[in-house]
PDB file of N, CA and C in Angstrom:
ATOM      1  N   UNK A   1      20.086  76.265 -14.945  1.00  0.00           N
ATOM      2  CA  UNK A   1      19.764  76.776 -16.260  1.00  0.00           C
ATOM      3  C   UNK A   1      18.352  76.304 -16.642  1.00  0.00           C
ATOM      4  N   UNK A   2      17.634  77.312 -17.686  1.00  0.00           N
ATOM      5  CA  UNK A   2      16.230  76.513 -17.539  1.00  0.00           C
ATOM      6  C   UNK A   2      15.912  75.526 -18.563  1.00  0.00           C
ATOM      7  N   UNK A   3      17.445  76.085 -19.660  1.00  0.00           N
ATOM      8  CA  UNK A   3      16.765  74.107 -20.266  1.00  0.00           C
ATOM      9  C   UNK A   3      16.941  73.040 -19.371  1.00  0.00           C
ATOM     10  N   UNK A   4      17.766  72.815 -18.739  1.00  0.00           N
ATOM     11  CA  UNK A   4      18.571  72.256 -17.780  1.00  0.00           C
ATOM     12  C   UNK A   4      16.813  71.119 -17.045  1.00  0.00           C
ATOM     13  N   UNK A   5      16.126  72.554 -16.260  1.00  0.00           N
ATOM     14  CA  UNK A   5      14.553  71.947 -15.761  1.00  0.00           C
ATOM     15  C   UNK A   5      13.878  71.563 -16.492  1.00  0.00           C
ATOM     16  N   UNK A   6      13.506  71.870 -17.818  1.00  0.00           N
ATOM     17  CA  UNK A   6      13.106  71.276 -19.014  1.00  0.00           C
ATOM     18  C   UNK A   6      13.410  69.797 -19.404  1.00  0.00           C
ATOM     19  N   UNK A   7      14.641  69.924 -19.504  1.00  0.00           N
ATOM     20  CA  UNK A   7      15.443  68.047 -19.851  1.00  0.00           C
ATOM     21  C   UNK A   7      14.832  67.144 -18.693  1.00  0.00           C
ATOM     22  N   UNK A   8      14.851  68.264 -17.620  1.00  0.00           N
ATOM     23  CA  UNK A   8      14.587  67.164 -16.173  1.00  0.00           C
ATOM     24  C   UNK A   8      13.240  66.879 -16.404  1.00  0.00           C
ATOM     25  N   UNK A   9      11.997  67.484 -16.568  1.00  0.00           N
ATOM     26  CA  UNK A   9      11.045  67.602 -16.537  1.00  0.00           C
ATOM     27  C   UNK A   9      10.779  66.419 -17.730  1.00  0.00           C
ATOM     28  N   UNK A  10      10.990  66.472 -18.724  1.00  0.00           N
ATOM     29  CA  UNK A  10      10.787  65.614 -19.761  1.00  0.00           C
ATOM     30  C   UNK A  10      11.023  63.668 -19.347  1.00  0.00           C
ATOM     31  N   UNK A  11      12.530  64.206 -18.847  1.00  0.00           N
ATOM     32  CA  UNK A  11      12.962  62.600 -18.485  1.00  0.00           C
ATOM     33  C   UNK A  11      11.992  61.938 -17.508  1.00  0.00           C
ATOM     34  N   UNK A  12      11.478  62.563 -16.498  1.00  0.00           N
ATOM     35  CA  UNK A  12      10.863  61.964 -15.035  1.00  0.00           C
ATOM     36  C   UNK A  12       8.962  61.973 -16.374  1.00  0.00           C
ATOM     37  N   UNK A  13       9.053  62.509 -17.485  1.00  0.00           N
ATOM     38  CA  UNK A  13       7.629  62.269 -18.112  1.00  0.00           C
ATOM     39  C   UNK A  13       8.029  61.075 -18.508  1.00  0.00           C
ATOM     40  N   UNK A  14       9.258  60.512 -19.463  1.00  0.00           N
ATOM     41  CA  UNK A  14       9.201  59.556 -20.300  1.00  0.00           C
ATOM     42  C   UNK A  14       9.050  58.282 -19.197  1.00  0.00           C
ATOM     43  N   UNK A  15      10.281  58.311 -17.886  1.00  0.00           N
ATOM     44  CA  UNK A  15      10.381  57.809 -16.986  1.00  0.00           C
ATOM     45  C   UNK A  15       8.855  56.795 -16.498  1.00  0.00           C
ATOM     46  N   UNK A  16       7.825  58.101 -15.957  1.00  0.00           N
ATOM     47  CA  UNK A  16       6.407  57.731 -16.053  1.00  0.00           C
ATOM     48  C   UNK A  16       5.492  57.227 -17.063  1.00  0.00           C
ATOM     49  N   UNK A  17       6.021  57.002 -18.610  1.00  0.00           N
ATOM     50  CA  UNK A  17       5.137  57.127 -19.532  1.00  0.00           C
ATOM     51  C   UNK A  17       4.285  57.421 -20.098  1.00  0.00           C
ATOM     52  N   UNK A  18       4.256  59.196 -19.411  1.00  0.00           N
ATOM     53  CA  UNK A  18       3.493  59.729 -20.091  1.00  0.00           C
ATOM     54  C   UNK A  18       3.984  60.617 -21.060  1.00  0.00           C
ATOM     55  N   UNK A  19       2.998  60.226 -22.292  1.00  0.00           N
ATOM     56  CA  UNK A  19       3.760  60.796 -23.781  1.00  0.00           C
ATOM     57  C   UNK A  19       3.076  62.182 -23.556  1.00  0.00           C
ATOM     58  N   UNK A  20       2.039  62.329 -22.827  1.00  0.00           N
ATOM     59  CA  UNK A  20       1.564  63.971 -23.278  1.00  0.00           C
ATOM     60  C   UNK A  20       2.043  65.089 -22.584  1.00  0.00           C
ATOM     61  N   UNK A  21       2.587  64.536 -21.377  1.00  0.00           N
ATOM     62  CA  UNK A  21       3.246  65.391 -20.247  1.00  0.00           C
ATOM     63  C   UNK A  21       5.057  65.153 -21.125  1.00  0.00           C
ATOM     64  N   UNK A  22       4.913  64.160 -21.377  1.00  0.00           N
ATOM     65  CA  UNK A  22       6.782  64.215 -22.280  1.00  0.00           C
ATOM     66  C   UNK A  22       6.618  65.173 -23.741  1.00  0.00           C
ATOM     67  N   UNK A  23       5.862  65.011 -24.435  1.00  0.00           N
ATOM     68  CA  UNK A  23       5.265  66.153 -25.849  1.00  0.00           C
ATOM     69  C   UNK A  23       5.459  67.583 -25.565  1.00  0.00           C
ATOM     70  N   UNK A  24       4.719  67.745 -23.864  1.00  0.00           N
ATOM     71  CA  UNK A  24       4.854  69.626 -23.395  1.00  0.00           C
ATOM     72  C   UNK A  24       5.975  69.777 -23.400  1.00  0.00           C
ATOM     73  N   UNK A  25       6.460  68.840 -21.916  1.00  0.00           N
ATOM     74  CA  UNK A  25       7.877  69.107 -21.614  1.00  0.00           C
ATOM     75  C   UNK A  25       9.067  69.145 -23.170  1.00  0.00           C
ATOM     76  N   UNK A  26       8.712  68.627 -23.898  1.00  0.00           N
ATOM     77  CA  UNK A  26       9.359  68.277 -25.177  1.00  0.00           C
ATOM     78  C   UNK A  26       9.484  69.848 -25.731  1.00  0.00           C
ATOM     79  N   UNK A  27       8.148  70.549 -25.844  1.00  0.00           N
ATOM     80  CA  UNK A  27       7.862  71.660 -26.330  1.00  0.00           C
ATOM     81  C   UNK A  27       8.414  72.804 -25.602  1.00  0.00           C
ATOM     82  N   UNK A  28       8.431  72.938 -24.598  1.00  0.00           N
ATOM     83  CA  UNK A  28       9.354  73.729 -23.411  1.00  0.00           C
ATOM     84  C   UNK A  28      10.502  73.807 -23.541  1.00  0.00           C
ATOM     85  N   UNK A  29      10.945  72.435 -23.830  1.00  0.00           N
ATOM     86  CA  UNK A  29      12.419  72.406 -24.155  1.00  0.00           C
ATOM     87  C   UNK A  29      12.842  73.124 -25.289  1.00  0.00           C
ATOM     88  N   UNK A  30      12.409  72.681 -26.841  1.00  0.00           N
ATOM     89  CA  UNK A  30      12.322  73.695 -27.618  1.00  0.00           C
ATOM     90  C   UNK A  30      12.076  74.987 -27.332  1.00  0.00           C
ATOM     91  N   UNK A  31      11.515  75.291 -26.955  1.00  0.00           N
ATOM     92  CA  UNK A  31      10.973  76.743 -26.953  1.00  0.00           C
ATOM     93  C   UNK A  31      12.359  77.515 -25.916  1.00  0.00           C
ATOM     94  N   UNK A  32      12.576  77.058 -24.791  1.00  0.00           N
ATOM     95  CA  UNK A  32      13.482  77.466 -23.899  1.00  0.00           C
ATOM     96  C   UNK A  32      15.174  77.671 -24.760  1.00  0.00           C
ATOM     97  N   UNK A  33      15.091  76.764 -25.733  1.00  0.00           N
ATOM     98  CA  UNK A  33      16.383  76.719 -26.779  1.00  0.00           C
ATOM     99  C   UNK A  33      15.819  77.758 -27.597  1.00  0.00           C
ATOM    100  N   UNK A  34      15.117  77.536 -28.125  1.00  0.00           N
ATOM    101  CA  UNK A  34      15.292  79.043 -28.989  1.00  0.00           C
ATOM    102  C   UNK A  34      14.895  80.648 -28.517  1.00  0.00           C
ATOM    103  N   UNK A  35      14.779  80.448 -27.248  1.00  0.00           N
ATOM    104  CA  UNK A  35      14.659  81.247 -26.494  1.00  0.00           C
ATOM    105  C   UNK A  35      16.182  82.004 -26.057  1.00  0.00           C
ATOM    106  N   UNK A  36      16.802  81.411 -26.034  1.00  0.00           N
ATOM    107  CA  UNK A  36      18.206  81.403 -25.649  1.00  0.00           C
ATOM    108  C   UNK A  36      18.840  81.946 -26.836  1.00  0.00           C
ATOM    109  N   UNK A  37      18.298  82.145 -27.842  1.00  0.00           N
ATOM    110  CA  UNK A  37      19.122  82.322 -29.130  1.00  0.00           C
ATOM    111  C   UNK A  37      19.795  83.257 -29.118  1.00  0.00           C
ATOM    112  N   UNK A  38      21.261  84.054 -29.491  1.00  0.00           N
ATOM    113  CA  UNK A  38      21.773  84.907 -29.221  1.00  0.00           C
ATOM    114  C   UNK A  38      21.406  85.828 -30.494  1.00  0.00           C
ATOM    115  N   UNK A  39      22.149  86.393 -30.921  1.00  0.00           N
ATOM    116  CA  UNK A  39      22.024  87.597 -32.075  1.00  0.00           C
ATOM    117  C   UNK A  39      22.985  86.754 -33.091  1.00  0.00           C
ATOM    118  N   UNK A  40      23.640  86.170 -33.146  1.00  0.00           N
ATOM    119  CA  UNK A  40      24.558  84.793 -33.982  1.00  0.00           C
ATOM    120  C   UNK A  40      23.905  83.997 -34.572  1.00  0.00           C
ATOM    121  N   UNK A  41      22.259  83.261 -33.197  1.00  0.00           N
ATOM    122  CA  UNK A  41      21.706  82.501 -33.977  1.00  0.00           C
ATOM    123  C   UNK A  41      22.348  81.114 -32.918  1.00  0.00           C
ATOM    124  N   UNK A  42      21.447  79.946 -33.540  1.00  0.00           N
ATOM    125  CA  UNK A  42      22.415  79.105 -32.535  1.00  0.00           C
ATOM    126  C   UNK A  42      23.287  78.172 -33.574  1.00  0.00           C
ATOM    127  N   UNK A  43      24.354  77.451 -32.377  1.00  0.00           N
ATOM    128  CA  UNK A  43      25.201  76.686 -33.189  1.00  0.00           C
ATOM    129  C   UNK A  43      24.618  75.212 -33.496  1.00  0.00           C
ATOM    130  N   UNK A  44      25.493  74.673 -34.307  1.00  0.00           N
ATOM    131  CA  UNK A  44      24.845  73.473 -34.720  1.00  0.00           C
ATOM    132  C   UNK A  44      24.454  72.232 -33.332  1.00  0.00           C
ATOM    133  N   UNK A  45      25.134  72.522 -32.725  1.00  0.00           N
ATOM    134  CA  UNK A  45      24.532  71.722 -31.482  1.00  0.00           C
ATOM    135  C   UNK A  45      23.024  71.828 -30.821  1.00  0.00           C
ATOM    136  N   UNK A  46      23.388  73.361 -30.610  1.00  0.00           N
ATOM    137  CA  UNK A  46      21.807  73.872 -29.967  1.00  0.00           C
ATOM    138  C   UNK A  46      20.526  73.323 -31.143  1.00  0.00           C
ATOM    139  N   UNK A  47      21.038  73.664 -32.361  1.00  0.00           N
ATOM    140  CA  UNK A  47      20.465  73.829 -33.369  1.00  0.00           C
ATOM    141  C   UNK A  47      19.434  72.239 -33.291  1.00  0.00           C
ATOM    142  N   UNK A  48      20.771  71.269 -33.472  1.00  0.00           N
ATOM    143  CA  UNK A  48      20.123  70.002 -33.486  1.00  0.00           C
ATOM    144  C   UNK A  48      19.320  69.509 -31.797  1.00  0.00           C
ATOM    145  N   UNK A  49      19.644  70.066 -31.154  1.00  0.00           N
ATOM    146  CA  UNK A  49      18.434  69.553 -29.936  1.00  0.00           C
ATOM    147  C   UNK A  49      17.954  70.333 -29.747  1.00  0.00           C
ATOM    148  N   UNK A  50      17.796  71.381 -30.453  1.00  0.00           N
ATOM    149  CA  UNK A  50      16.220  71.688 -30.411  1.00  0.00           C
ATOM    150  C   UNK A  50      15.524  71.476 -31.746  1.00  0.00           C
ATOM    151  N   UNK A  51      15.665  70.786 -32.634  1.00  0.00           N
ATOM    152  CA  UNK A  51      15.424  69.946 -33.332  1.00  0.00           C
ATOM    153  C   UNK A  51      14.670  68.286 -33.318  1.00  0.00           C
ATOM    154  N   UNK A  52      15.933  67.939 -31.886  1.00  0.00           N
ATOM    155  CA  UNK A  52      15.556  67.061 -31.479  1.00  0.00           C
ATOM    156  C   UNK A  52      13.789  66.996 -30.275  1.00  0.00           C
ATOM    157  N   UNK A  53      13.872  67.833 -30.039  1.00  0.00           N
ATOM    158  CA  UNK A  53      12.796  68.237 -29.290  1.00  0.00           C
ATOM    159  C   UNK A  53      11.445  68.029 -30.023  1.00  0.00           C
ATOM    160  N   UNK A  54      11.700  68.676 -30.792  1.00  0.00           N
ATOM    161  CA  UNK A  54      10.268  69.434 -31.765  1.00  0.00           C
ATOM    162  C   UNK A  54       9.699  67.595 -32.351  1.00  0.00           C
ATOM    163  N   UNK A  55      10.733  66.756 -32.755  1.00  0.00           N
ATOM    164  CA  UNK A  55      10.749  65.770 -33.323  1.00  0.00           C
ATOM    165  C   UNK A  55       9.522  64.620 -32.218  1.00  0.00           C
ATOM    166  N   UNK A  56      10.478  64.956 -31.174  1.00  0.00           N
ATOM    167  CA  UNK A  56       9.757  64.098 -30.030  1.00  0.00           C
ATOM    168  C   UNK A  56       8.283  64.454 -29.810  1.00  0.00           C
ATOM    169  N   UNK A  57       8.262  65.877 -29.389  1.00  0.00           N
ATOM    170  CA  UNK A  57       7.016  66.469 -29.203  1.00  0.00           C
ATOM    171  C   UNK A  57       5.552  66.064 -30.971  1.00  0.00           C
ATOM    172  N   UNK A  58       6.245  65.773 -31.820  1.00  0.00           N
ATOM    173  CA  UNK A  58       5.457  65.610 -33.060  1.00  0.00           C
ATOM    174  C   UNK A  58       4.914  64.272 -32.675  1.00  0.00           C
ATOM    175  N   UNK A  59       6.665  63.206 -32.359  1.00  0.00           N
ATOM    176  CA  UNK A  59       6.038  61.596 -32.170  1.00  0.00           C
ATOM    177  C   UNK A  59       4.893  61.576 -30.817  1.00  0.00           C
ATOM    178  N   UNK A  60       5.449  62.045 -30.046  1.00  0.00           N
ATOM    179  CA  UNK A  60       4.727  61.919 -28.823  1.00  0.00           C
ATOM    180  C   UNK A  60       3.425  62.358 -28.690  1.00  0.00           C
ATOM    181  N   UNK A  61       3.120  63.793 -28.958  1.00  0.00           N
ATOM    182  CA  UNK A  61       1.834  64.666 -28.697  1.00  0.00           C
ATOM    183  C   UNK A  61       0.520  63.891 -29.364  1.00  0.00           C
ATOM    184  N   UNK A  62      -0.374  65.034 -28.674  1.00  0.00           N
ATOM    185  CA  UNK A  62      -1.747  64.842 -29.121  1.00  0.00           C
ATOM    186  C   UNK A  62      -1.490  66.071 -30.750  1.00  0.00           C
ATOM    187  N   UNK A  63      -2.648  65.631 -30.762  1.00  0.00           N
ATOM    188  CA  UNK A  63      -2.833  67.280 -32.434  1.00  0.00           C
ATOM    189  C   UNK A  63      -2.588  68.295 -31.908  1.00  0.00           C
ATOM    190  N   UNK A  64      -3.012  69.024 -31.072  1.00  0.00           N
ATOM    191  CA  UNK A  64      -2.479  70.195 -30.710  1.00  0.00           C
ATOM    192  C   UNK A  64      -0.878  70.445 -30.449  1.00  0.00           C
ATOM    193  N   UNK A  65      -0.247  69.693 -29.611  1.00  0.00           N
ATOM    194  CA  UNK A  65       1.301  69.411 -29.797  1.00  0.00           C
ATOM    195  C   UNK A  65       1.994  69.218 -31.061  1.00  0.00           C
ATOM    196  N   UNK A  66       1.701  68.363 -31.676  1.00  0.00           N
ATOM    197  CA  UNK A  66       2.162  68.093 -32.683  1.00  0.00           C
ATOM    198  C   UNK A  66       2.067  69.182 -34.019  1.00  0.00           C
ATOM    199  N   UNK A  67       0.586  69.916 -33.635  1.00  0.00           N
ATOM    200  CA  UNK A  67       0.492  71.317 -34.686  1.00  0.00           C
ATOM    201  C   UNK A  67       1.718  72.275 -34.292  1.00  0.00           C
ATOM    202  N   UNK A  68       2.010  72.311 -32.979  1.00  0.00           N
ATOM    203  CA  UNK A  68       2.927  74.007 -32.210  1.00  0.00           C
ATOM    204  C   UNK A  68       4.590  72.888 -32.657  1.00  0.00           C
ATOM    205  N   UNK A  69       4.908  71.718 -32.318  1.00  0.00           N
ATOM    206  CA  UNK A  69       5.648  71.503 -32.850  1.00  0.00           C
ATOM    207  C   UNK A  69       6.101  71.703 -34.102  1.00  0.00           C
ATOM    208  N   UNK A  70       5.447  71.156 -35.091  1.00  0.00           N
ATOM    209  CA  UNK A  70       4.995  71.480 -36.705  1.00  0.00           C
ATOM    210  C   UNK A  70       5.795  72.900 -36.797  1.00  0.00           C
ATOM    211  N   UNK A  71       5.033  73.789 -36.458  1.00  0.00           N
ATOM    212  CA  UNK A  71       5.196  75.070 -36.451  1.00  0.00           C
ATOM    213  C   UNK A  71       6.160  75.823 -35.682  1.00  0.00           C
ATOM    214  N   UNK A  72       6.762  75.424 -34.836  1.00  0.00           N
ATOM    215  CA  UNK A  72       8.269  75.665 -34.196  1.00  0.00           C
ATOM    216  C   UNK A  72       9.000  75.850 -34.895  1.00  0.00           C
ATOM    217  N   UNK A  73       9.433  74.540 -35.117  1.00  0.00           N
ATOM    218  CA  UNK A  73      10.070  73.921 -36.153  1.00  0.00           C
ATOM    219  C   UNK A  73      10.783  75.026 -37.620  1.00  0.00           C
ATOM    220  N   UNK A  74       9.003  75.219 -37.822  1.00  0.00           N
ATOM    221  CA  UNK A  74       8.966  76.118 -39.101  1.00  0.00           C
ATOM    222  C   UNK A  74       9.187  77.570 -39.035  1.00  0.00           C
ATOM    223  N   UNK A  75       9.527  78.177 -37.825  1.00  0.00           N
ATOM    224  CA  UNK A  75       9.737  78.950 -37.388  1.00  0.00           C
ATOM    225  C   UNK A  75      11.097  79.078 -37.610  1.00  0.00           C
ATOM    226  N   UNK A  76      11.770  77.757 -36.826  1.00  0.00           N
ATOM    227  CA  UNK A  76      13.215  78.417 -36.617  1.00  0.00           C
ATOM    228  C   UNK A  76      13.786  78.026 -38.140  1.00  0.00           C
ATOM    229  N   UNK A  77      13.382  77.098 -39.015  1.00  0.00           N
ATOM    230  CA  UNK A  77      13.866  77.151 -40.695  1.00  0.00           C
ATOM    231  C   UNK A  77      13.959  78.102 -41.163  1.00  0.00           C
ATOM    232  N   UNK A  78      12.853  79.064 -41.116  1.00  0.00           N
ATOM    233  CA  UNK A  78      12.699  80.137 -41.743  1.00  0.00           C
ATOM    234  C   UNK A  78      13.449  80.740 -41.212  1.00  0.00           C
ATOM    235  N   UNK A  79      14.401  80.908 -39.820  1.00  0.00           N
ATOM    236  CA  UNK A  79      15.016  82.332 -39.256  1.00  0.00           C
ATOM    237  C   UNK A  79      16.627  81.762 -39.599  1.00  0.00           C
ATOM    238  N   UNK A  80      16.731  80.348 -39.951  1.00  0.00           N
ATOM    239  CA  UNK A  80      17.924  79.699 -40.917  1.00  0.00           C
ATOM    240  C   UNK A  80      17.927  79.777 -42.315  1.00  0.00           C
ATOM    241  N   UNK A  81      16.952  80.276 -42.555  1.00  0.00           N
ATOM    242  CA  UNK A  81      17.244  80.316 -44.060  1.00  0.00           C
ATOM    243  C   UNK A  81      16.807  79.551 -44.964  1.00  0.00           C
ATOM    244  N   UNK A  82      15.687  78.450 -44.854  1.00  0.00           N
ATOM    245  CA  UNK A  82      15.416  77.241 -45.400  1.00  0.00           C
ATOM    246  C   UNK A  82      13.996  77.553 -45.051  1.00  0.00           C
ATOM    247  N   UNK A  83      13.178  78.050 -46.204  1.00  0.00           N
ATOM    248  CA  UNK A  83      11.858  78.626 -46.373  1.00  0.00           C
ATOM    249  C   UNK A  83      11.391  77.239 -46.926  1.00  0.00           C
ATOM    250  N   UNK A  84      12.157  76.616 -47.610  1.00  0.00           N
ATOM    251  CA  UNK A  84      11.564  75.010 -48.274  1.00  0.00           C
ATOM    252  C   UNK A  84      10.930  73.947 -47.201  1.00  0.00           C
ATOM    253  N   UNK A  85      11.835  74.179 -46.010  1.00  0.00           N
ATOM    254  CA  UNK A  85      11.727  73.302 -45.046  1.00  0.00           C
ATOM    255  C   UNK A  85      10.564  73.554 -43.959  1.00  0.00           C
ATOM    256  N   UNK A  86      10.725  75.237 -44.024  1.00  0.00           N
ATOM    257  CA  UNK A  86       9.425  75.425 -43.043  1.00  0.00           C
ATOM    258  C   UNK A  86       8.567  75.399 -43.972  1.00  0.00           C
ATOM    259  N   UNK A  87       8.052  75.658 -45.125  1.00  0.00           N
ATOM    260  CA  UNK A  87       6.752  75.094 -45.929  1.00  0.00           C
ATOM    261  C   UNK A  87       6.311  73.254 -45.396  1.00  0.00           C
ATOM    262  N   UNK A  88       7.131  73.127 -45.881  1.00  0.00           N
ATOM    263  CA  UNK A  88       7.053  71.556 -45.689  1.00  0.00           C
ATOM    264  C   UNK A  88       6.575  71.395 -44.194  1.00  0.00           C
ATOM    265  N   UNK A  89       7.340  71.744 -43.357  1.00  0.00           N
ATOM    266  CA  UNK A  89       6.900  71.438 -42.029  1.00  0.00           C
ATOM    267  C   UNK A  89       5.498  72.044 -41.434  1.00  0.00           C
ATOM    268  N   UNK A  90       5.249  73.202 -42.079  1.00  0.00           N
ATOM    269  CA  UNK A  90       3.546  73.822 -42.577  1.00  0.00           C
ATOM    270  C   UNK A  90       2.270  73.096 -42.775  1.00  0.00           C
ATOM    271  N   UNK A  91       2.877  72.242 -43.679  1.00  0.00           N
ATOM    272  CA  UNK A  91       2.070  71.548 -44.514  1.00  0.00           C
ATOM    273  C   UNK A  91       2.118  69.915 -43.642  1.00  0.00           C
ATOM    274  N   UNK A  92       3.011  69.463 -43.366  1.00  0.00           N
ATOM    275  CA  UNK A  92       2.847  68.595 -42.553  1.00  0.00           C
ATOM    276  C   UNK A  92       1.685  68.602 -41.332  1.00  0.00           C
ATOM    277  N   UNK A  93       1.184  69.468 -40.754  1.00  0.00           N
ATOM    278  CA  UNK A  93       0.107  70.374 -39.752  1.00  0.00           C
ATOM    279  C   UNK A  93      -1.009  69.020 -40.005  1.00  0.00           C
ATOM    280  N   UNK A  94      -1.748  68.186 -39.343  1.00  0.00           N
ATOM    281  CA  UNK A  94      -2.779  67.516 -39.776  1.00  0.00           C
ATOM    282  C   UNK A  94      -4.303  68.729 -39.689  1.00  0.00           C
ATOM    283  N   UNK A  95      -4.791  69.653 -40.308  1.00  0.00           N
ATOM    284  CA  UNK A  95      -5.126  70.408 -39.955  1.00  0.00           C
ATOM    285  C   UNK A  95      -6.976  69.902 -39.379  1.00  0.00           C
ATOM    286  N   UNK A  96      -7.414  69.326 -39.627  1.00  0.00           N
ATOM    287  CA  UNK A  96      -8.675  68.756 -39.637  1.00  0.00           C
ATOM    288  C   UNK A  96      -8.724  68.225 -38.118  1.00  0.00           C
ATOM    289  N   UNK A  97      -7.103  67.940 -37.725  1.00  0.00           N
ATOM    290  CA  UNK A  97      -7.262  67.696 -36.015  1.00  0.00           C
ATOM    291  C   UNK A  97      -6.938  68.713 -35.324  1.00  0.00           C
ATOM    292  N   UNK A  98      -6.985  69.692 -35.784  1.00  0.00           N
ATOM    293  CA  UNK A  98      -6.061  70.910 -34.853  1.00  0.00           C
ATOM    294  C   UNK A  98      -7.702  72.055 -34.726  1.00  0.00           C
ATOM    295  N   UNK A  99      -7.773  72.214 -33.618  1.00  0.00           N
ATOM    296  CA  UNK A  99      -8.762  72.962 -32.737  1.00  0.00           C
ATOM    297  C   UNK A  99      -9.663  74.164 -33.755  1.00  0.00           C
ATOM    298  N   UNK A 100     -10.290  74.203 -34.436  1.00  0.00           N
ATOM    299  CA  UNK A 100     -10.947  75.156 -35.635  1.00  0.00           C
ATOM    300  C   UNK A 100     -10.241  76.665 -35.376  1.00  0.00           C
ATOM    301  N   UNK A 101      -9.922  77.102 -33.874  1.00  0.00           N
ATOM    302  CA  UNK A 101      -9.904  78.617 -33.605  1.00  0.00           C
ATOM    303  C   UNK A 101      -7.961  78.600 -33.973  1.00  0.00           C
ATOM    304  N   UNK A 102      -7.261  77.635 -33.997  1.00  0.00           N
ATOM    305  CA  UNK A 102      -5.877  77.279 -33.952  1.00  0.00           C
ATOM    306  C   UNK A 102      -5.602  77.051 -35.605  1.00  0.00           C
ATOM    307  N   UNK A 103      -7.131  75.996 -36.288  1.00  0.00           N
ATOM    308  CA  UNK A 103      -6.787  75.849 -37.546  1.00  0.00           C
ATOM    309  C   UNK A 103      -6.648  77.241 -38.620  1.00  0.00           C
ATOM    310  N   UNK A 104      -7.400  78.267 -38.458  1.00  0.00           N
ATOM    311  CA  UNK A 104      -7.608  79.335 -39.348  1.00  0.00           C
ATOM    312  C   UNK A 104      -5.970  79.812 -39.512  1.00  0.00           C
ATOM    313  N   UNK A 105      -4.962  79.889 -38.210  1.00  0.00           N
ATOM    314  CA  UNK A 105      -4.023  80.655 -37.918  1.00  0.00           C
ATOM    315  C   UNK A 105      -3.012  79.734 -38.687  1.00  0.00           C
ATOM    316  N   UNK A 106      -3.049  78.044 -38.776  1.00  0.00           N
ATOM    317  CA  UNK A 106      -1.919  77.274 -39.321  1.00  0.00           C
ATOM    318  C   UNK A 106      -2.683  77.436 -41.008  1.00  0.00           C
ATOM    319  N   UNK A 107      -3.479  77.751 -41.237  1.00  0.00           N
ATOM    320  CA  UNK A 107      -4.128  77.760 -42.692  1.00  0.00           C
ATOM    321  C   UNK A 107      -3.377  79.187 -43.439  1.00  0.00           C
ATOM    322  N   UNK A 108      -3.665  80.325 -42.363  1.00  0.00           N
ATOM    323  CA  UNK A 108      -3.058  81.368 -42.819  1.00  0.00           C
ATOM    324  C   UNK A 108      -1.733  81.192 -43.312  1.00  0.00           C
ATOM    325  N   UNK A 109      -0.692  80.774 -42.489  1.00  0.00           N
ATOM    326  CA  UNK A 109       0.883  80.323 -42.786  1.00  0.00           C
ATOM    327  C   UNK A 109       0.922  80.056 -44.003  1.00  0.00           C
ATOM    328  N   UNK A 110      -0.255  78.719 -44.152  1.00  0.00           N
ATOM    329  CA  UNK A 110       0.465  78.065 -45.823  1.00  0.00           C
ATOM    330  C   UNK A 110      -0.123  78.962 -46.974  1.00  0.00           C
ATOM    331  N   UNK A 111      -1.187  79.619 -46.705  1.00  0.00           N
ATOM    332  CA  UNK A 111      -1.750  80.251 -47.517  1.00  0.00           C
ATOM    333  C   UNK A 111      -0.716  81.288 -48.406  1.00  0.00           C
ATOM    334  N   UNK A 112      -0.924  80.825 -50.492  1.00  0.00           N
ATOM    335  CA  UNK A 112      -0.004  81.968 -50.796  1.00  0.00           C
ATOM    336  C   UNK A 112      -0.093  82.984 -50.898  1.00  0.00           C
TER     337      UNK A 112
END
């Protein structure tokens, strides 16, 4: 399964200590979970590890990680129903570290 290579991929990063190769893999993982999402949506399990993901990838990453995390995140709130939460997680964005051609696009989001 391909979260399955994802989890693996992550563990043999933390394993090594590397946080930026564990942040991607972190982000993969997420992404591969909500990738998977059915037409239901996922259940609270899926829900929370890929939750858990996005979390890691924020602690772990550089700014750029931590912006697509940010914004994952705020992605899947909004497709739950919790527009409060993806604002917030919007706004959390450190935007002044995030790449100028990347910042215009997380500026747009919060913009009302």
């Amino acid at each position: 399964m391909l979260v399955t290579g994802f989890e693996e991929a992550k563990g043999i990063a933390h394993e090594s200590s590397d946080s930026k190769a564990e942040a991607e893999s972190s982000l993969n993982l997420a992404r591969a979970i909500d990738l998977s999402r059915g037409k239901e949506g996922l259940d609270e399990t899926r829900l929370h590890h890929l939750e858990s993901a996005y979390r890691d990838a924020v602690q772990l990453g550089d700014a750029s990680q931590r912006a697509a995390a940010h914004n994952g995140w705020a992605t899947t709130l909004l497709r739950e129903g919790d527009a409060a939460g993806a604002v917030q997680q919007l706004n959390a964005i450190d935007l002044p570290q995030v790449e100028p051609a990347k910042r215009a696009v997380y500026r747009y989001k919060t913009s009302p």
